[in-house]
PDB file of N, CA and C in Angstrom:
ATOM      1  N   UNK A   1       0.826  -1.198   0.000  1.00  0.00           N
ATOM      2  CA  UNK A   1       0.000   0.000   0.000  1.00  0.00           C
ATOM      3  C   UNK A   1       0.866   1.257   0.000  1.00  0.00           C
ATOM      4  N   UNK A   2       1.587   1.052   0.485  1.00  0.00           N
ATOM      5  CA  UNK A   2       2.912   2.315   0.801  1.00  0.00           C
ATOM      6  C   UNK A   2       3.555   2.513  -0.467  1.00  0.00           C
ATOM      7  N   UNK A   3       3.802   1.842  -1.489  1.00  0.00           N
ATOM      8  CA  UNK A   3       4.106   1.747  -2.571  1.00  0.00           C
ATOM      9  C   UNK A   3       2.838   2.495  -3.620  1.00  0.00           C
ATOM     10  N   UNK A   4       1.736   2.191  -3.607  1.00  0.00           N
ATOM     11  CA  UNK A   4       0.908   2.492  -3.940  1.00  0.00           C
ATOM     12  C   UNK A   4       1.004   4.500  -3.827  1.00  0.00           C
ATOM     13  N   UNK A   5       0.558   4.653  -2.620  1.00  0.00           N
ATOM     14  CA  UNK A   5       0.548   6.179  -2.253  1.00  0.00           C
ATOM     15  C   UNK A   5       1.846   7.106  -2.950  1.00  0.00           C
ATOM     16  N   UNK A   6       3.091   6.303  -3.155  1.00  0.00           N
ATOM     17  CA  UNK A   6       4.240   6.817  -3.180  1.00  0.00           C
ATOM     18  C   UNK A   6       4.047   6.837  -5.008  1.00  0.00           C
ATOM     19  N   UNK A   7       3.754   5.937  -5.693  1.00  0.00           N
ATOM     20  CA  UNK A   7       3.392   6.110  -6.701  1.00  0.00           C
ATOM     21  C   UNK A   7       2.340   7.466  -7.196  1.00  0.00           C
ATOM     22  N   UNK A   8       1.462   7.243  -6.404  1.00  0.00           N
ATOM     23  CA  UNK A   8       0.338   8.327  -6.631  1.00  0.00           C
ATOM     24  C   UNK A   8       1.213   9.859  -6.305  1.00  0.00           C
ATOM     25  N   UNK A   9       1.944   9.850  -5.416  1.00  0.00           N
ATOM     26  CA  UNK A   9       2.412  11.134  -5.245  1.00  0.00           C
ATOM     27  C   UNK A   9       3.743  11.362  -6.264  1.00  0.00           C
ATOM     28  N   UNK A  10       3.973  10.526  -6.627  1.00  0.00           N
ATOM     29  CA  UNK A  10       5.147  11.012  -8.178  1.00  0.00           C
ATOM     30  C   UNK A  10       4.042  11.195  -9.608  1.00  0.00           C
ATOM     31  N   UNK A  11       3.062  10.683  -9.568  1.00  0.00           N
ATOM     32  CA  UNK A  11       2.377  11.105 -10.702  1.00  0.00           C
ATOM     33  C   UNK A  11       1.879  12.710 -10.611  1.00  0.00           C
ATOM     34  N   UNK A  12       1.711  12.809  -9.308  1.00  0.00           N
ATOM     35  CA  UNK A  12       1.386  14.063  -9.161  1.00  0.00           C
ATOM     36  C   UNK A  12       1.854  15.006  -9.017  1.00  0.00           C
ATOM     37  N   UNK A  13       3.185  14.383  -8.792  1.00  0.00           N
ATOM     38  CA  UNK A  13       4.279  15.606  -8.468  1.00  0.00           C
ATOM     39  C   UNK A  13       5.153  15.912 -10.455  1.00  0.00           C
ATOM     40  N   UNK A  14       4.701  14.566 -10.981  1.00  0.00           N
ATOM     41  CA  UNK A  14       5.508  14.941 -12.600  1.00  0.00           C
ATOM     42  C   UNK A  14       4.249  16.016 -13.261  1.00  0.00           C
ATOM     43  N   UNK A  15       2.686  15.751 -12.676  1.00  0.00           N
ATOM     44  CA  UNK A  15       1.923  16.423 -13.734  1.00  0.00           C
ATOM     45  C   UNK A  15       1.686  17.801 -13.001  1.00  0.00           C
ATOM     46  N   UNK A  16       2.039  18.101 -11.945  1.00  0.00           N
ATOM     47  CA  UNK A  16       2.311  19.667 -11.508  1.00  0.00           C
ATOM     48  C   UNK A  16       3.552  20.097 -12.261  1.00  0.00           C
ATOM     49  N   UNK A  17       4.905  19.749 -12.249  1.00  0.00           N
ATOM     50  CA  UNK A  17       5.793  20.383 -13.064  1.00  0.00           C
ATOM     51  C   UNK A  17       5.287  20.736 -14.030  1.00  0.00           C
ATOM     52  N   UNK A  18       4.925  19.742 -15.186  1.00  0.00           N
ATOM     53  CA  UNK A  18       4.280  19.940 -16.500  1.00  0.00           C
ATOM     54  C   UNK A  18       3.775  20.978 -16.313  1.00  0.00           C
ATOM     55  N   UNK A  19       2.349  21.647 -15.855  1.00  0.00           N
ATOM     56  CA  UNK A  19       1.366  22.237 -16.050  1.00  0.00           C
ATOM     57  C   UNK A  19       2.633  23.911 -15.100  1.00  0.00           C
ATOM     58  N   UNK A  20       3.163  23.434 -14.450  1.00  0.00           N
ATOM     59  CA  UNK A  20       4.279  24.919 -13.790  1.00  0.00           C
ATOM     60  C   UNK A  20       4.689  25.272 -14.588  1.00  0.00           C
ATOM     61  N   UNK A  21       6.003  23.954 -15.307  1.00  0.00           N
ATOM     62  CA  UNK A  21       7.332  24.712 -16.620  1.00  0.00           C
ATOM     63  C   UNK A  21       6.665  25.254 -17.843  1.00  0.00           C
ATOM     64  N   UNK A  22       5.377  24.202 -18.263  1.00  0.00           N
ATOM     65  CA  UNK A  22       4.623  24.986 -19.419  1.00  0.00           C
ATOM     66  C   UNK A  22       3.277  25.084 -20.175  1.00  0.00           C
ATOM     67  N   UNK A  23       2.946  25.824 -18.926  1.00  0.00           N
ATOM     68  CA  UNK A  23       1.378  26.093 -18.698  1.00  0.00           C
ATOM     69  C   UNK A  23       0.385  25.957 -20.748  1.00  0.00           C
ATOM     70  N   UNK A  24       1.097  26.761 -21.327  1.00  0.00           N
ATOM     71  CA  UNK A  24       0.340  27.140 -22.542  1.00  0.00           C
ATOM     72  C   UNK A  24       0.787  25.784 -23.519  1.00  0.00           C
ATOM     73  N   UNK A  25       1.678  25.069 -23.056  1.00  0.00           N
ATOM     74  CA  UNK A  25       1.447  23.638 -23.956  1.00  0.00           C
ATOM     75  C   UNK A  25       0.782  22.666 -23.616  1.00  0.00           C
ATOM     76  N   UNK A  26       0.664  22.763 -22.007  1.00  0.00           N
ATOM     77  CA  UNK A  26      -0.272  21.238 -21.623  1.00  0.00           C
ATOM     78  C   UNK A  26      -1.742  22.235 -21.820  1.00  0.00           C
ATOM     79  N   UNK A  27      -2.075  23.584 -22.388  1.00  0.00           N
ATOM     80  CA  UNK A  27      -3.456  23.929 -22.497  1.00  0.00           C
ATOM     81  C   UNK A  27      -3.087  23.421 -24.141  1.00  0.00           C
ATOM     82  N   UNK A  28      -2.765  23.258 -25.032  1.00  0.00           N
ATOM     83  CA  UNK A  28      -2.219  23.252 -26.230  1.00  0.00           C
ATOM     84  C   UNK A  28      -2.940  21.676 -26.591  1.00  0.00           C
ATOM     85  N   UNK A  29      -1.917  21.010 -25.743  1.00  0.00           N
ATOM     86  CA  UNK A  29      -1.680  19.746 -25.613  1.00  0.00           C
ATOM     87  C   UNK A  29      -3.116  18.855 -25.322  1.00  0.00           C
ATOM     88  N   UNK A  30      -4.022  19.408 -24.496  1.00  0.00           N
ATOM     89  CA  UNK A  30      -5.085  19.062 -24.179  1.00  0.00           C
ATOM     90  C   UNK A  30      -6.602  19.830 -24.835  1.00  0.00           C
ATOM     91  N   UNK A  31      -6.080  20.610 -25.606  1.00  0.00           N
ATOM     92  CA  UNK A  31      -7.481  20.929 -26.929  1.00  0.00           C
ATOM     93  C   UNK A  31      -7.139  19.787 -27.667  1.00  0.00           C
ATOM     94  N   UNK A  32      -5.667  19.304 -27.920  1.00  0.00           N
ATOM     95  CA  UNK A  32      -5.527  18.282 -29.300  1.00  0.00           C
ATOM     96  C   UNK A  32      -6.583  17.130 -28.905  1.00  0.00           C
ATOM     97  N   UNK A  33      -6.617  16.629 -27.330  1.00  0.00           N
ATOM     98  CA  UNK A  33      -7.588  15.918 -26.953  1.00  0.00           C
ATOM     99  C   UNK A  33      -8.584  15.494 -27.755  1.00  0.00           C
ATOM    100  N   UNK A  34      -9.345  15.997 -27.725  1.00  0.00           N
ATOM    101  CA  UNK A  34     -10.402  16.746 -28.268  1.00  0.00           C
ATOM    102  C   UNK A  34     -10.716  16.152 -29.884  1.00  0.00           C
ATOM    103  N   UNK A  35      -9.485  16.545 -30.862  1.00  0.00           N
ATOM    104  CA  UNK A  35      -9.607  15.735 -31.946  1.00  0.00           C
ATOM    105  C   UNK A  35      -9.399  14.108 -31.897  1.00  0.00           C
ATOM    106  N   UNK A  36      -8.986  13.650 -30.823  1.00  0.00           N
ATOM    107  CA  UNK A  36      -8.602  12.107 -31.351  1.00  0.00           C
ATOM    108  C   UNK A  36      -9.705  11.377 -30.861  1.00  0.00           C
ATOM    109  N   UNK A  37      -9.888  10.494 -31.247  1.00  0.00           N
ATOM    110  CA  UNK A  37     -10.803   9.111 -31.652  1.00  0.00           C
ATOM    111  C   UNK A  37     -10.593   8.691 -29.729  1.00  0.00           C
ATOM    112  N   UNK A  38     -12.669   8.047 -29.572  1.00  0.00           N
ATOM    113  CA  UNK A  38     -12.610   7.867 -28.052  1.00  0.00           C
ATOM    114  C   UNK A  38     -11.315   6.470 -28.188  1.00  0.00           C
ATOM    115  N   UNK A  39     -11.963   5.438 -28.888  1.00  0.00           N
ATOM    116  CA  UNK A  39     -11.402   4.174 -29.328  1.00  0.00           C
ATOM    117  C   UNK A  39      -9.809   4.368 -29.044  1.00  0.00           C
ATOM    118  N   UNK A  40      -9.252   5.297 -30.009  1.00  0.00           N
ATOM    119  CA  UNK A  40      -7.605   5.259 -29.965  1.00  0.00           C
ATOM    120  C   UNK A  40      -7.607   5.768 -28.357  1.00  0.00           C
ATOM    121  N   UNK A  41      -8.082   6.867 -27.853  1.00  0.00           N
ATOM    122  CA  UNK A  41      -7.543   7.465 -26.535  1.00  0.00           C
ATOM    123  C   UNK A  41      -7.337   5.918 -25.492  1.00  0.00           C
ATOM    124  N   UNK A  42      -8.595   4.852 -25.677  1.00  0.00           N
ATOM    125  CA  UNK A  42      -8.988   3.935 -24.769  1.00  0.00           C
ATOM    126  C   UNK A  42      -7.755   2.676 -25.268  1.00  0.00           C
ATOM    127  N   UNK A  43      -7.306   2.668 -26.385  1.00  0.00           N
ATOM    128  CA  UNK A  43      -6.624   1.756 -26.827  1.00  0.00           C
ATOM    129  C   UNK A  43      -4.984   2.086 -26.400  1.00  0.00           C
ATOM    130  N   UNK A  44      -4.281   3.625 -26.449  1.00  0.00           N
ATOM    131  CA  UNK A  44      -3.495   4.195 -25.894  1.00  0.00           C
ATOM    132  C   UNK A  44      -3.179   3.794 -24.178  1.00  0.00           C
ATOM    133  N   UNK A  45      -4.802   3.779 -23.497  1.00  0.00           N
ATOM    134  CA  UNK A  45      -4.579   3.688 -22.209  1.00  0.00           C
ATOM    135  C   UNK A  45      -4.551   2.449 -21.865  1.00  0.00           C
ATOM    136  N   UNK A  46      -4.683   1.520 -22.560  1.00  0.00           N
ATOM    137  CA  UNK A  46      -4.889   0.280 -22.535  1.00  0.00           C
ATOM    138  C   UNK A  46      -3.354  -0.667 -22.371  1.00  0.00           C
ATOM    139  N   UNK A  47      -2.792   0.245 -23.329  1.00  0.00           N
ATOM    140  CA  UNK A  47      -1.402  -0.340 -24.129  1.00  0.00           C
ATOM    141  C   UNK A  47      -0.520   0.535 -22.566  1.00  0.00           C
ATOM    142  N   UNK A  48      -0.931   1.589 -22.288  1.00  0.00           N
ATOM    143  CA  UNK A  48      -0.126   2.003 -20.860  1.00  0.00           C
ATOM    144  C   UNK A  48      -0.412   1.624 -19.641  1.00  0.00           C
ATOM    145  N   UNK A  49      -1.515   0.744 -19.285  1.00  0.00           N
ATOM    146  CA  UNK A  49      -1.504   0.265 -18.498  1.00  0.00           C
ATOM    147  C   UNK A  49      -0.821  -1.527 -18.656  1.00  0.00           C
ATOM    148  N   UNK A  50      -0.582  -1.717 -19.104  1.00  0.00           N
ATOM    149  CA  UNK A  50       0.035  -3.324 -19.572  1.00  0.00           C
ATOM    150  C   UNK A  50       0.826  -2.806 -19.544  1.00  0.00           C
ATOM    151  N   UNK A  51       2.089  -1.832 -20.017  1.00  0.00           N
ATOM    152  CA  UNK A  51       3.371  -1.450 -19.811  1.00  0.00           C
ATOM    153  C   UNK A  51       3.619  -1.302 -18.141  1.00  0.00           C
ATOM    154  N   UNK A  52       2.559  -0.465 -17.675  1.00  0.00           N
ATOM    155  CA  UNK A  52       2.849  -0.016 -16.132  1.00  0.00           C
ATOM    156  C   UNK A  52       3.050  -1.500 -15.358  1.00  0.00           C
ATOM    157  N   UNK A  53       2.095  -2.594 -15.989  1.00  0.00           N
ATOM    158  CA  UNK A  53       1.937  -3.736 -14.904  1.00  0.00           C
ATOM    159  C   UNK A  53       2.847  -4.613 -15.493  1.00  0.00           C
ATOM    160  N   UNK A  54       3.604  -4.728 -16.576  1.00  0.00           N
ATOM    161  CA  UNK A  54       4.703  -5.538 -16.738  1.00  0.00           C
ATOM    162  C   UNK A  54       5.976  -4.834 -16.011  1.00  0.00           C
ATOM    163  N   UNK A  55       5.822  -3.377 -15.868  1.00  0.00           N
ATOM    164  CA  UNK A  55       7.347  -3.265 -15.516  1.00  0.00           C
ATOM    165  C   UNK A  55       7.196  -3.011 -13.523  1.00  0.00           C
ATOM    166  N   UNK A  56       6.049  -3.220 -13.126  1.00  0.00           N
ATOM    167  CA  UNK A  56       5.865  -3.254 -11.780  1.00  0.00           C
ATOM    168  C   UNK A  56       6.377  -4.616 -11.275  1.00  0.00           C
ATOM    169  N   UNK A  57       5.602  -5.706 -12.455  1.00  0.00           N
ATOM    170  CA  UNK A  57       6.116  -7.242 -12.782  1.00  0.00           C
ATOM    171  C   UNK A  57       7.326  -7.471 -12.195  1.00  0.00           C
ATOM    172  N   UNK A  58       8.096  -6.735 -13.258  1.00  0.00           N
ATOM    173  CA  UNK A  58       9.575  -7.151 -13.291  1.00  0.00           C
ATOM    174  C   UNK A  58      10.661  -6.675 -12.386  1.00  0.00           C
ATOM    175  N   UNK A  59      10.088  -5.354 -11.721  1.00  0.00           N
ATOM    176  CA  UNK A  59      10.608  -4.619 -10.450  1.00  0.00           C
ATOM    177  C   UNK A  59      10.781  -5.091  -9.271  1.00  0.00           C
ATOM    178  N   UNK A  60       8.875  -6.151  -9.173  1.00  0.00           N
ATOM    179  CA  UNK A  60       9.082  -6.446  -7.713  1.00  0.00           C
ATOM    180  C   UNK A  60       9.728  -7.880  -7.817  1.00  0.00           C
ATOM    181  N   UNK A  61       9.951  -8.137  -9.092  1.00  0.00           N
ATOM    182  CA  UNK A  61      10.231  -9.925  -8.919  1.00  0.00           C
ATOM    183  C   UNK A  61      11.666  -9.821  -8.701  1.00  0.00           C
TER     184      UNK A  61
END
């Protein structure tokens, strides 16, 4: 669980930089949103979560 929280607080601590160092590209970055396909966005998150849980895989083994 401690692992867990510690995770959650580096995601949050990389997507505050982002939005600090450069405010007018992650607004940029997130109209493009907007144009892409629900399908690809869900297929994108799909393909990053199987990356996240193979390399958690291979970390804790």
């Amino acid at each position: 669980m401690k692992e867990l929280i510690i995770a959650f607080g580096l995601f949050l601590f990389i997507e505050g930089i982002l939005y600090a160092l450069f405010p007018s590209k992650m607004k940029n970055t997130l109209k493009k949103l907007e144009l892409i396909k629900d399908s690809q966005l869900r297929t994108g998150g799909l393909v990053f979560v199987l990356l996240g849980f193979i390399i958690i895989y291979y970390v804790k083994s």
